[in-house]
Protein backbone atom coordinates (compact mmCIF):
# COMPACT_ATOMS: atom_id res chain seq x y z
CA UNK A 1 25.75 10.90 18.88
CA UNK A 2 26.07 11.21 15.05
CA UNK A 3 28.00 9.68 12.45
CA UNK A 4 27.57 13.24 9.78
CA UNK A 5 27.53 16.50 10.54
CA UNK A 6 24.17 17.45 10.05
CA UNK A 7 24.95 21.10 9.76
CA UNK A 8 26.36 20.02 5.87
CA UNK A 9 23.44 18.68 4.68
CA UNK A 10 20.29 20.08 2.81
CA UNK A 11 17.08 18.47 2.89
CA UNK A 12 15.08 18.25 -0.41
CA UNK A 13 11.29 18.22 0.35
CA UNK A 14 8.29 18.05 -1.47
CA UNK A 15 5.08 19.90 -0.26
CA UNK A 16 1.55 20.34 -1.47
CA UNK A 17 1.49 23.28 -3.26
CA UNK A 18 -2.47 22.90 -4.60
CA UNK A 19 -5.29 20.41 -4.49
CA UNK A 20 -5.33 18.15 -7.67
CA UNK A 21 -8.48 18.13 -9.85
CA UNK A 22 -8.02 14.97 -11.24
CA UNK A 23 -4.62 13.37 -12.19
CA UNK A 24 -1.79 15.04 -9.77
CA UNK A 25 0.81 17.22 -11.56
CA UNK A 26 3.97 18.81 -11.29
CA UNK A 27 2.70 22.18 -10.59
CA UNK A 28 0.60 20.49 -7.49
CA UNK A 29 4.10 20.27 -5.84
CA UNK A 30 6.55 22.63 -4.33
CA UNK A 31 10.08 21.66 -4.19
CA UNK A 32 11.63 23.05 -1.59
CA UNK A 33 15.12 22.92 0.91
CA UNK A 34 16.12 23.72 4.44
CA UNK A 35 18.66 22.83 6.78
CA UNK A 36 18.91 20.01 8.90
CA UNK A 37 19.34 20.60 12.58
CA UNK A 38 20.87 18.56 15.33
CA UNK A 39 18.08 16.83 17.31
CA UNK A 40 16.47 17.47 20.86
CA UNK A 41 17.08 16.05 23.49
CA UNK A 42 15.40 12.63 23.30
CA UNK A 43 14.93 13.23 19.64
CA UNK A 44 16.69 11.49 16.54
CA UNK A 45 17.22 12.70 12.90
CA UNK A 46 16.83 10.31 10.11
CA UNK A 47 17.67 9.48 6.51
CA UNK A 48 15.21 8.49 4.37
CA UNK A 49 15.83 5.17 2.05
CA UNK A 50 13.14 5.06 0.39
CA UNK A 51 9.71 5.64 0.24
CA UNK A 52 6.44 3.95 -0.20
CA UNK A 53 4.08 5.18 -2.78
CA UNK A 54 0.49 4.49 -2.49
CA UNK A 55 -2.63 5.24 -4.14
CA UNK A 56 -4.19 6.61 -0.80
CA UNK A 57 -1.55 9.53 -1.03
CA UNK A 58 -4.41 10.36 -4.06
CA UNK A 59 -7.21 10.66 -1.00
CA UNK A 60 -4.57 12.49 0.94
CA UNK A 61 -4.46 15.18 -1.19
CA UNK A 62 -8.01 16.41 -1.09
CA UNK A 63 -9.25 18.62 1.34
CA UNK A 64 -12.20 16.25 2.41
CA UNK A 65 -13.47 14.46 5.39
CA UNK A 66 -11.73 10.82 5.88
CA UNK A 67 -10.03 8.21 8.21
CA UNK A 68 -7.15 11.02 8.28
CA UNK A 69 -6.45 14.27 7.89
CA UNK A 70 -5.52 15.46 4.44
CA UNK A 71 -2.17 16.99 3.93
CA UNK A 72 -2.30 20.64 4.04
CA UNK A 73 -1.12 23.04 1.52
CA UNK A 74 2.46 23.82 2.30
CA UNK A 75 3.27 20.79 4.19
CA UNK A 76 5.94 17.82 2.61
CA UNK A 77 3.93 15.26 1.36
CA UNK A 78 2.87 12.72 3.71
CA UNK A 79 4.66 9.39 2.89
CA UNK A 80 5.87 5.92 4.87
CA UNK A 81 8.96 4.97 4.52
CA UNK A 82 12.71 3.18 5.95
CA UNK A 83 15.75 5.54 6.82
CA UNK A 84 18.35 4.86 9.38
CA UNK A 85 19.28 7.02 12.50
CA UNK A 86 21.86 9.69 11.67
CA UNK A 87 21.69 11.40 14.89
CA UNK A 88 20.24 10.60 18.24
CA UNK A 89 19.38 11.44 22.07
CA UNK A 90 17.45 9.13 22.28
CA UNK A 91 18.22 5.84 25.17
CA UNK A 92 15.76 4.09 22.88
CA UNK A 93 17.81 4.61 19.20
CA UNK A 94 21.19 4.47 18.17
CA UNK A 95 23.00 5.89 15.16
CA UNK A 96 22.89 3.34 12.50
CA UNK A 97 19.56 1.76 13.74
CA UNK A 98 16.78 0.99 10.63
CA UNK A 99 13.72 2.33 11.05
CA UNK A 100 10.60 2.38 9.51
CA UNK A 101 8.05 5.93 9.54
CA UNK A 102 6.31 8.59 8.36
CA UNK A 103 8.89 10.05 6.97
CA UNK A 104 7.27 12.34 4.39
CA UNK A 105 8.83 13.08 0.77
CA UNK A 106 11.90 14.74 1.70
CA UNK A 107 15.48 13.36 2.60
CA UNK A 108 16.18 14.03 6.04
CA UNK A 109 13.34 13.67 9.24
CA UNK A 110 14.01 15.24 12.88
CA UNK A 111 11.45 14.08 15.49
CA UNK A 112 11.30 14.83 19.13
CA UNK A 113 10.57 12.18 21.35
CA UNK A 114 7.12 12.84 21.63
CA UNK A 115 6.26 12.01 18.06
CA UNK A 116 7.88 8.51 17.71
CA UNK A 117 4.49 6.99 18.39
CA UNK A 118 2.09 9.22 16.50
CA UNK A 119 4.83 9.15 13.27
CA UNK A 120 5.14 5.47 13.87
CA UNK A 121 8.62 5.05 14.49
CA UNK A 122 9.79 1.93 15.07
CA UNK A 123 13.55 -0.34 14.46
CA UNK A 124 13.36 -2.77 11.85
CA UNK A 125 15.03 -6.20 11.54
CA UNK A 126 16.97 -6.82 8.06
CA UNK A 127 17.14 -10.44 9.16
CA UNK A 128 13.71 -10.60 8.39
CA UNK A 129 13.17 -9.13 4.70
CA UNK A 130 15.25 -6.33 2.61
CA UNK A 131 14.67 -2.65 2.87
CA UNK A 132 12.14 -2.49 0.19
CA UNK A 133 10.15 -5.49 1.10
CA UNK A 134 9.81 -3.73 4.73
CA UNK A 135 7.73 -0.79 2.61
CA UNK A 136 5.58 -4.19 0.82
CA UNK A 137 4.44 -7.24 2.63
CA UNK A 138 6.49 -6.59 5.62
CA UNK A 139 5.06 -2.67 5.82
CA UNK A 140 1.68 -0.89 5.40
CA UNK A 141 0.46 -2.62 2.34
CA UNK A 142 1.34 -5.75 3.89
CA UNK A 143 -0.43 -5.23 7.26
CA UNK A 144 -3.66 -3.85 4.83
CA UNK A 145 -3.87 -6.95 3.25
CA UNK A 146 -3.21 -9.05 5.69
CA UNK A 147 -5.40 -7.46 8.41
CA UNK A 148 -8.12 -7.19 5.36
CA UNK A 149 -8.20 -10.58 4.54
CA UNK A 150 -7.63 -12.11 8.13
CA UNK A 151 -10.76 -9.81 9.92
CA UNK A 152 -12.47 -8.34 7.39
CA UNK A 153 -12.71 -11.57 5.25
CA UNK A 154 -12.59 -14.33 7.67
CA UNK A 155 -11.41 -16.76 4.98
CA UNK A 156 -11.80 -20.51 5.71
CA UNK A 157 -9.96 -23.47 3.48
CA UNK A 158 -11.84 -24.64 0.11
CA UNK A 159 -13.59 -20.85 -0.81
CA UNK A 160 -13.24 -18.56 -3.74
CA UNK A 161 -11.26 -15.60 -3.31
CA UNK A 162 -11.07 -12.93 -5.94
CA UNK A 163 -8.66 -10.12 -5.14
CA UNK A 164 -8.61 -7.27 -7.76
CA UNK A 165 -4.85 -5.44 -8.48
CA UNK A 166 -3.77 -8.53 -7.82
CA UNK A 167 -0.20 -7.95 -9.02
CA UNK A 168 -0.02 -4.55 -6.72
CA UNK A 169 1.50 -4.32 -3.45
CA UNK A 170 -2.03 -5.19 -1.68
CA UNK A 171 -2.76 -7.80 -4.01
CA UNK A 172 -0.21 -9.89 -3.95
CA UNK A 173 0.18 -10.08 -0.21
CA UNK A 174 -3.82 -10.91 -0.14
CA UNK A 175 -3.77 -13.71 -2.84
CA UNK A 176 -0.54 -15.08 -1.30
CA UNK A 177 -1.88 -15.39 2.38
CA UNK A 178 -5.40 -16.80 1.45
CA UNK A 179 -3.64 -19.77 -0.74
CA UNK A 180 -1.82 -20.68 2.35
CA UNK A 181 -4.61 -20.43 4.23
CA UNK A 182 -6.69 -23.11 1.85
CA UNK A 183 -8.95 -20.92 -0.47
CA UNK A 184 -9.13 -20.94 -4.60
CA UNK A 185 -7.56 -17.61 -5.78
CA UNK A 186 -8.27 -15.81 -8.55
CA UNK A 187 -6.50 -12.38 -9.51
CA UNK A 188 -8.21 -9.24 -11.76
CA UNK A 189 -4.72 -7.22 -12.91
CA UNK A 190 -3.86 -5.06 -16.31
CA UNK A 191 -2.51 -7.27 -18.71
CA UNK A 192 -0.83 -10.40 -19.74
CA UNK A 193 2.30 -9.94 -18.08
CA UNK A 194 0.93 -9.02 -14.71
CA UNK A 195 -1.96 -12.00 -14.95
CA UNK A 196 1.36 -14.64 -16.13
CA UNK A 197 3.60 -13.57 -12.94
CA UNK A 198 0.19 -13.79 -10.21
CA UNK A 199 0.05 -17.28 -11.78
CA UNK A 200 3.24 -18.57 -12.46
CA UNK A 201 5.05 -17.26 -9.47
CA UNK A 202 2.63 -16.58 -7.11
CA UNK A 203 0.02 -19.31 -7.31
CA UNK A 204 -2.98 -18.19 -8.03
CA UNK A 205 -4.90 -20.49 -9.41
CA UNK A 206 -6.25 -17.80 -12.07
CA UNK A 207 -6.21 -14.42 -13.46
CA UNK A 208 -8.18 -12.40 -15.53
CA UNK A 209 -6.51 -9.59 -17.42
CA UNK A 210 -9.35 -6.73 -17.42
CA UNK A 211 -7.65 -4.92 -20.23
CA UNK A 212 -8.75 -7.65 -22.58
CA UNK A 213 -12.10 -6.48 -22.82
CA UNK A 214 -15.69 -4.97 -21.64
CA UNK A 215 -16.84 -8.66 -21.21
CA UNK A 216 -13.77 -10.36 -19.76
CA UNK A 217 -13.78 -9.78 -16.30
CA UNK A 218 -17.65 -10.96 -15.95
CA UNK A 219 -16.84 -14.23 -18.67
CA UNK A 220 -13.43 -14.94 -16.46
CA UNK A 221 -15.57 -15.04 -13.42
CA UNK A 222 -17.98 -17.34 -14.50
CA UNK A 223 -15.17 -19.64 -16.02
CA UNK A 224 -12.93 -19.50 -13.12
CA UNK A 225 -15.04 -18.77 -10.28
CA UNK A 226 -17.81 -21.98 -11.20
CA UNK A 227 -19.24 -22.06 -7.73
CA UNK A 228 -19.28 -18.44 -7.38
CA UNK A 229 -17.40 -15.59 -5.07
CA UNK A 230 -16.83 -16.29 -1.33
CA UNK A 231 -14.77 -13.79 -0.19
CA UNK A 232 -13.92 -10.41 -3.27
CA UNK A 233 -11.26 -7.81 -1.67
CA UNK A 234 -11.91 -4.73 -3.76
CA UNK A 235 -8.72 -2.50 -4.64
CA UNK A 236 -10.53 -1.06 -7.88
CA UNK A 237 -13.70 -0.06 -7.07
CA UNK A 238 -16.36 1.41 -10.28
CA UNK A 239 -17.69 -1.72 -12.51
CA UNK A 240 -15.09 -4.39 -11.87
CA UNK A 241 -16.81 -4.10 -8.13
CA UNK A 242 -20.23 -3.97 -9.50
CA UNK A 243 -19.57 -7.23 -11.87
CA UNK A 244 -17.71 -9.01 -9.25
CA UNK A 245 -20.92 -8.38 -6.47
CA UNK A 246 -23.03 -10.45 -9.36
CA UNK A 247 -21.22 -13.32 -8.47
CA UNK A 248 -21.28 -13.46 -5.35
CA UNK A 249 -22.23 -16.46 -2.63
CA UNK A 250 -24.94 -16.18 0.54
CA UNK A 251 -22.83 -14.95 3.57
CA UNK A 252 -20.01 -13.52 0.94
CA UNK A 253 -17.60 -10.91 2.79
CA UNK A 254 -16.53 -7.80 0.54
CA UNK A 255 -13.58 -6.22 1.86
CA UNK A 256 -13.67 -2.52 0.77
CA UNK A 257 -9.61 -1.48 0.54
CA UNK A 258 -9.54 1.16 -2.27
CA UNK A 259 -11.39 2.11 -5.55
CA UNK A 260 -8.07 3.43 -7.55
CA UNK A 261 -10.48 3.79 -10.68
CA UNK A 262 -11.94 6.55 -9.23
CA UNK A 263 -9.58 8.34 -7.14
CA UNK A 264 -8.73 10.84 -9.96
CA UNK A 265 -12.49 11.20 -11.35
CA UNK A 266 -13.78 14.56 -11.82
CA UNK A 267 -17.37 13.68 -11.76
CA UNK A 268 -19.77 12.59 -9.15
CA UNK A 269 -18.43 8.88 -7.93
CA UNK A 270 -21.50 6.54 -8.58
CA UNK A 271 -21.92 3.93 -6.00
CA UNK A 272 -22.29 0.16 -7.01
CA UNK A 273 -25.44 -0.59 -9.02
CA UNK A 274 -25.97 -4.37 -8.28
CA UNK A 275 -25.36 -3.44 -4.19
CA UNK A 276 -28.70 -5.82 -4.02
CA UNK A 277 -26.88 -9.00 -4.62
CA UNK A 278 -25.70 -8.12 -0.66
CA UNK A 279 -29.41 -8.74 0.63
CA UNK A 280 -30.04 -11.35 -1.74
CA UNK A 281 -27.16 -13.62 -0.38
CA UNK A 282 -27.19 -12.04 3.15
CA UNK A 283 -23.57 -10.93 2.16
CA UNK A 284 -21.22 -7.82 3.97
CA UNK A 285 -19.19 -5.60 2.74
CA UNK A 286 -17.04 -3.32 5.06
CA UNK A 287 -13.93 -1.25 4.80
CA UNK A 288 -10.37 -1.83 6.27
CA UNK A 289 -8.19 1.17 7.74
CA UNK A 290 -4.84 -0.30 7.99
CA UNK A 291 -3.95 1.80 11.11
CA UNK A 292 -6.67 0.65 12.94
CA UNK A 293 -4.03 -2.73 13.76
CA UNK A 294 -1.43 -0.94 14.32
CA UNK A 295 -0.74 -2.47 17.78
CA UNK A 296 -0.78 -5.71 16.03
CA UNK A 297 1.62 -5.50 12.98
CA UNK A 298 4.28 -6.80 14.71
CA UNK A 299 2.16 -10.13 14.93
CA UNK A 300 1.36 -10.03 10.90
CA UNK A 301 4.99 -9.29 10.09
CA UNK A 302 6.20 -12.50 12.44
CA UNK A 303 4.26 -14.61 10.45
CA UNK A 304 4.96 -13.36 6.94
CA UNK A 305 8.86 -12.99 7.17
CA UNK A 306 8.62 -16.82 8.17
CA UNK A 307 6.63 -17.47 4.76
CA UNK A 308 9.35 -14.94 3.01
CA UNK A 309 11.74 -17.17 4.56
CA UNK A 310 10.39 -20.04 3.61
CA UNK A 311 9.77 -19.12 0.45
CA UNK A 312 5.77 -19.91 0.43
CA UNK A 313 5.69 -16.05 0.07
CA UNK A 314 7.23 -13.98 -2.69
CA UNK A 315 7.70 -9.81 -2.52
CA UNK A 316 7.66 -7.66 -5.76
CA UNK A 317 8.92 -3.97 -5.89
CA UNK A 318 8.75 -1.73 -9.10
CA UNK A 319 11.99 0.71 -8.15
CA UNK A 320 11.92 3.82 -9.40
CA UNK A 321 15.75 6.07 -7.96
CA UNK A 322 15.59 9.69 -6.95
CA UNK A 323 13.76 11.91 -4.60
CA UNK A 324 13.19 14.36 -8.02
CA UNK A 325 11.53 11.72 -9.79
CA UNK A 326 8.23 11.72 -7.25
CA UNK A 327 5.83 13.58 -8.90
CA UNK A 328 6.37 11.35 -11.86
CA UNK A 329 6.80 8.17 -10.34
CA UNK A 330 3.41 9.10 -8.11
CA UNK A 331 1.55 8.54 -11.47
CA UNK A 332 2.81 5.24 -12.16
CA UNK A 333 0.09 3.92 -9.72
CA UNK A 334 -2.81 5.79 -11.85
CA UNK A 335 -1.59 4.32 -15.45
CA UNK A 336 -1.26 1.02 -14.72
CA UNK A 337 3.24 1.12 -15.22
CA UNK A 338 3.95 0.35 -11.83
CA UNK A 339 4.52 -3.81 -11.70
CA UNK A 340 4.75 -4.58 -8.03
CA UNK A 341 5.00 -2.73 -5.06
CA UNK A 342 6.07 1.04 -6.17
CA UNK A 343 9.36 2.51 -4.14
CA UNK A 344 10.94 5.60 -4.61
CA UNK A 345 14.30 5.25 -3.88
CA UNK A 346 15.83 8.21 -2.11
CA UNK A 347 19.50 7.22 -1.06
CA UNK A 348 21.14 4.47 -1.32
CA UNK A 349 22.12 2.17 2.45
């Protein structure tokens, strides 16, 4: 059944029209249209809400060996996202129905039944957070944080966690989870505004603003982290990861997430100089792959709508409206602008 008739609409797309060498432009991407078809048999067609934007779309765009295939030339952009059902054969979907998947830069998806699972379609409950907060602590950077900080960093109640982009969608889910779970928190973000809202509205018990200076982040460390670094999840990567791994405890856990300050670098990535200190203190540092949990987000997203609900957790989202806005809006993650979890609007529900 469907509530449109599909055979009126157009579907605006973005594909990968070149690899990148360094910051992603406009002539990178293709914008492109085509028709939207009535689904198979089993199969559903969706409207996309909105999308997430991430920096790992960066990674996705070069043509190199990693936890996922990188997005071919030609194809739509790869992209999660929320939509609702517009059409459906499905017994398992109905016209109306929220969803949240891979939905890809472009307005309208049509999957066959056999791709629910690999696209990662699944219903969402609006009872439990908005639209937009399904795409941050509810969604994939939600479940990366959580599932970081929960496996990967074992916290326990009374250690020092430092959590770098602390006021991005990662970042705020991490420092928010390990103060409910007992530990010191103490936030690295770019500038005054971002450090004031981690610690006025969020809790942390500090932030350092790493725009302030060569020698801040290292002095903040020392002032706010007195009995050193227990647990350091790393969004950043490059010297805020090497000064941060001079602080750190015997048995620390480094959780490897991203290293935005070097996904557009058109040089050789240097490794971290002062990877020692994890001998020294008998430390570990390992990397999380969100979709490695994927048969346990629903557990994560139980217990996190319950702290949205009540109100021990807080969900930001920078909003930026309109699918022809991406390429722009992609870049907000790479300058610093974006203040929160970064959405691209694409309709409104």
């Amino acid at each position: 059944m469907s509530d449109v008739v599909l055979s009126t609409l157009t579907n605006h797309q973005f594909r990968l029209a070149s690899r990148p060498v360094g910051l992603p432009t406009r002539d990178n991407w293709s914008a492109t249209t085509e028709a939207v078809a009535e689904p198979e048999d089993g199969g559903v067609v969706l409207q996309t809400l909105a999308l997430s934007l991430d920096p790992a779309m960066r990674g996705w765009m070069n043509e190199a060996r990693s936890y996922i295939p990188p997005v071919g030339i030609g194809e739509v952009m790869r992209a999660g996202g929320v939509g609702r059902v517009i059409a459906s054969k499905s017994p398992h979907f109905a016209v109306g129905d929220r969803v949240s998947a891979g939905f890809g830069v472009q307005q309208y998806l049509r999957l066959g039944a056999a791709e629910f699972k690999r696209n990662g379609l699944v219903k969402i409950d609006l009872r439990m957070g908005s639209l937009t907060q399904w795409l941050n602590v509810l969604g994939m950077p939600g479940m990366t944080g959580y599932f970081g900080l929960m496996d990967v960093g074992q916290p326990q109640a009374g250690e020092t966690l430092v959590v770098s982009g602390a006021a991005g969608a990662v970042g705020q889910t991490v420092g928010q989870v390990a103060k409910i779970k007992g530990c010191r928190v103490v936030g690295i973000a770019g500038g005054k505004a971002k450090c004031d809202w981690v610690v006025k509205e969020l809790g942390f018990d500090a932030c350092i603003d790493y725009k302030a200076g060569p020698a801040v982040v290292r002095e903040g460390l020392k002032e706010h982290c007195p009995k050193g670094v227990d647990i350091y999840f790393d969004n950043v990567g490059g010297e805020i990861l090497d000064t941060v791994l001079a602080r750190i405890n015997r048995k620390a856990r480094i959780i490897i997430c991203g290293a935005i300050s070097q996904y557009n670098a058109t040089t050789a990535v240097a490794g971290p100089k002062n990877y020692l200190s994890l001998l020294v203190n008998r430390a570990r540092m390992e990397g999380i792959v969100v979709f490695d949990y994927a048969d346990r987000y629903h557990l994560a997203v139980l217990e996190m709508a319950g702290y949205l609900k009540d109100g021990r957790m807080k969900s930001k989202e920078d909003i930026v409206e309109g699918i022809e806005h991406f390429p722009e809006a992609l870049l907000k993650l790479f300058n610093g602008e974006n203040f929160g979890k970064l959405v691209l609007q694409v309709a409104g529900d």
